[in-house]
C-alpha atoms as a PDB file:
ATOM      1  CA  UNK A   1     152.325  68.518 151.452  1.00  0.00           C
ATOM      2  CA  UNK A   2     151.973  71.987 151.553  1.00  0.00           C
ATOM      3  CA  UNK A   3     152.113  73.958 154.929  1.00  0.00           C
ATOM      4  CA  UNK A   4     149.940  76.436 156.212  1.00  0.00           C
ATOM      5  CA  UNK A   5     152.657  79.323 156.117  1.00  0.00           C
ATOM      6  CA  UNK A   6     153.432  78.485 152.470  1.00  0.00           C
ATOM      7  CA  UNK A   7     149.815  78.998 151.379  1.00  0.00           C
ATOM      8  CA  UNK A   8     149.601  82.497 152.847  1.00  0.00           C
ATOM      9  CA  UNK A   9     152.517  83.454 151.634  1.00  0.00           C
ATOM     10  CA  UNK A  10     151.398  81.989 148.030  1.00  0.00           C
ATOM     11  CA  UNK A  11     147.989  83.640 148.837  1.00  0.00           C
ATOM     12  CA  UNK A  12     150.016  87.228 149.829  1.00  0.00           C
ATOM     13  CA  UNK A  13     151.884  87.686 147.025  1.00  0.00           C
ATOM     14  CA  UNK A  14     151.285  90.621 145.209  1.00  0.00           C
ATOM     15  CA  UNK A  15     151.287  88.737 141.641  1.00  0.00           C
ATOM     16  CA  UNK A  16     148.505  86.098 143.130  1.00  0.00           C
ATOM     17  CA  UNK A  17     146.879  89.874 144.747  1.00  0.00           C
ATOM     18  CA  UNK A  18     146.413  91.324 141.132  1.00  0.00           C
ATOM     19  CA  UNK A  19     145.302  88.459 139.696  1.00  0.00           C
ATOM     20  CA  UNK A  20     142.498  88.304 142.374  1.00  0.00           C
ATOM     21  CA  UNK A  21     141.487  91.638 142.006  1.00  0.00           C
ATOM     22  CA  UNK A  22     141.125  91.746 137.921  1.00  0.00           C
ATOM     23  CA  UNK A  23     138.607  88.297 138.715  1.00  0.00           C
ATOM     24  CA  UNK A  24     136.946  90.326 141.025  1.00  0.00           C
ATOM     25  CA  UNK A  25     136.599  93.231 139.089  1.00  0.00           C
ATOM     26  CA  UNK A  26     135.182  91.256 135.625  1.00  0.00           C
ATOM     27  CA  UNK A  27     131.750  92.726 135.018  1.00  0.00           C
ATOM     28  CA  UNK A  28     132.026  95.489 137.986  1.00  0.00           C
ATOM     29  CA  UNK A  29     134.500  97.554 135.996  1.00  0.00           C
ATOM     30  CA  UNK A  30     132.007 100.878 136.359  1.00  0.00           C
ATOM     31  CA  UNK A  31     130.596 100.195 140.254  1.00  0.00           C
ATOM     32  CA  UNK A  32     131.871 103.047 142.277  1.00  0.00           C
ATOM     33  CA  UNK A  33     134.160 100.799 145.082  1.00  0.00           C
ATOM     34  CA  UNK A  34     135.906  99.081 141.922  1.00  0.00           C
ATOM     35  CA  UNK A  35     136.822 102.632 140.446  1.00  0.00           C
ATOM     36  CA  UNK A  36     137.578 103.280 144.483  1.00  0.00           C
ATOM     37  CA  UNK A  37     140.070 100.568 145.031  1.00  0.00           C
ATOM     38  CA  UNK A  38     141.068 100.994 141.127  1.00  0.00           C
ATOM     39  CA  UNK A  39     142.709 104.387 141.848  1.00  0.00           C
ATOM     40  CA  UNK A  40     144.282 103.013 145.125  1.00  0.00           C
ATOM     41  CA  UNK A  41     145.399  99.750 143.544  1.00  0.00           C
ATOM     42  CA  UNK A  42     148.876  99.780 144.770  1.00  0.00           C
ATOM     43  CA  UNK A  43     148.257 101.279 148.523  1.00  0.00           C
ATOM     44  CA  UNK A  44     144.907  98.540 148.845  1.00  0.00           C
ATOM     45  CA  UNK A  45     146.839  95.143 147.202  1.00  0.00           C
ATOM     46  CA  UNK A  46     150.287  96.493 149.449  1.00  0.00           C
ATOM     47  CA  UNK A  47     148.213  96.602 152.574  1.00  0.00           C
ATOM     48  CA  UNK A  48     145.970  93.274 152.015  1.00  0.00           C
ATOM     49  CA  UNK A  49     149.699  91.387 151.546  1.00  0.00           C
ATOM     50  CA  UNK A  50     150.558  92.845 154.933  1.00  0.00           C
ATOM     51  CA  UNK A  51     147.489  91.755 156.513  1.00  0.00           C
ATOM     52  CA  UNK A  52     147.222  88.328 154.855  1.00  0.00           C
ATOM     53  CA  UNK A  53     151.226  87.967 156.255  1.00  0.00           C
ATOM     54  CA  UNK A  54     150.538  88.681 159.402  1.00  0.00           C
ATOM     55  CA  UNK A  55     147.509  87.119 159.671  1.00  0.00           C
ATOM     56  CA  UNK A  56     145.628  89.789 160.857  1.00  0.00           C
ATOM     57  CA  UNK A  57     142.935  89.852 157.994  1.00  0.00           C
ATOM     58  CA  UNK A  58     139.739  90.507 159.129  1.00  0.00           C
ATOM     59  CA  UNK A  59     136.720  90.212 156.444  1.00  0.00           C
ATOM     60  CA  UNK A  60     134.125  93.332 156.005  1.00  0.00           C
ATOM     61  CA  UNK A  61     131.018  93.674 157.131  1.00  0.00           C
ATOM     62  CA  UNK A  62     128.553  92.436 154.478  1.00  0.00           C
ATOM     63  CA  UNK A  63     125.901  94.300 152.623  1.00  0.00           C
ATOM     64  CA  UNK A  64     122.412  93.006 152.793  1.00  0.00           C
ATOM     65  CA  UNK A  65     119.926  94.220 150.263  1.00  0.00           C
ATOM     66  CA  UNK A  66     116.825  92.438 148.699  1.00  0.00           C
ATOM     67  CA  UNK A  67     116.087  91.138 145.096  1.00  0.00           C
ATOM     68  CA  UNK A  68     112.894  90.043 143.667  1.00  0.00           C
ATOM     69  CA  UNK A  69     113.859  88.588 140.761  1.00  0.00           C
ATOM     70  CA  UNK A  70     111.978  85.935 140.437  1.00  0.00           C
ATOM     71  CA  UNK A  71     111.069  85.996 143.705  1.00  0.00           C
ATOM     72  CA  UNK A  72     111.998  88.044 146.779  1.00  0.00           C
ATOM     73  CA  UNK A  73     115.080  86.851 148.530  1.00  0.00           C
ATOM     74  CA  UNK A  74     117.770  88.459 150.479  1.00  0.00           C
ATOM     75  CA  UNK A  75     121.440  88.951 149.090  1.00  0.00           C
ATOM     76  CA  UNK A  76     124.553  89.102 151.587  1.00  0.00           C
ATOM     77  CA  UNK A  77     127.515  90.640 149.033  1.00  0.00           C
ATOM     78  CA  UNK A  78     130.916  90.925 150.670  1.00  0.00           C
ATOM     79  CA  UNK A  79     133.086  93.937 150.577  1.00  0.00           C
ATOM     80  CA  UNK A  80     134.814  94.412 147.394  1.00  0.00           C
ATOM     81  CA  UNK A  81     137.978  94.031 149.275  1.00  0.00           C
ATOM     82  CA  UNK A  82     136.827  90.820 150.329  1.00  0.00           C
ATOM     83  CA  UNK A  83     135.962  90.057 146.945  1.00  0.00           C
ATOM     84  CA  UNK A  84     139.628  90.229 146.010  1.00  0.00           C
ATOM     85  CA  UNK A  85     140.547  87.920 148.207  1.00  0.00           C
ATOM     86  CA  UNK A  86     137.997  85.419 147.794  1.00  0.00           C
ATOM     87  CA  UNK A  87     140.182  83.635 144.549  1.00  0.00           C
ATOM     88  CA  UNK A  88     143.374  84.786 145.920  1.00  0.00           C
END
């Protein structure tokens, strides 16, 4: 069985990190915070290890916004950085 402190430190590693952040990426490539943490790819994935290590991650605040497609209903999207960790 698996501990908890060998899950975060599969979930940290920066291989696992990358990984995450392509999936999170597919279809966004051209959305402003994609190009954002594209350009900062190293610094962002080197940070969220050290946060998901020490266990000090703390998820964003979420975006609210409205669709009406096909009818009017409220969307809550997490942070893109959030996003990356999501499948990680």
């Amino acid at each position: 069985m698996k501990t908890v402190n060998n899950i975060f430190s599969q979930i940290a590693e920066l291989k696992n990190l990358y990984t995450a952040f392509k999936k999170a990426a597919k279809g966004k490539q051209w959305k402003p915070y994609v190009d954002y943490f594209k350009v900062n790819l190293e610094k962002e994935l080197i940070q969220l290890q050290h946060d998901l290590q020490l266990k000090i991650y703390q998820p964003g605040q979420y975006h609210n916004f409205y669709v009406s497609e096909p009818k009017r209903r409220l969307i809550s999207a997490a942070p893109f950085r959030d996003r990356v960790v999501h499948p990680a």
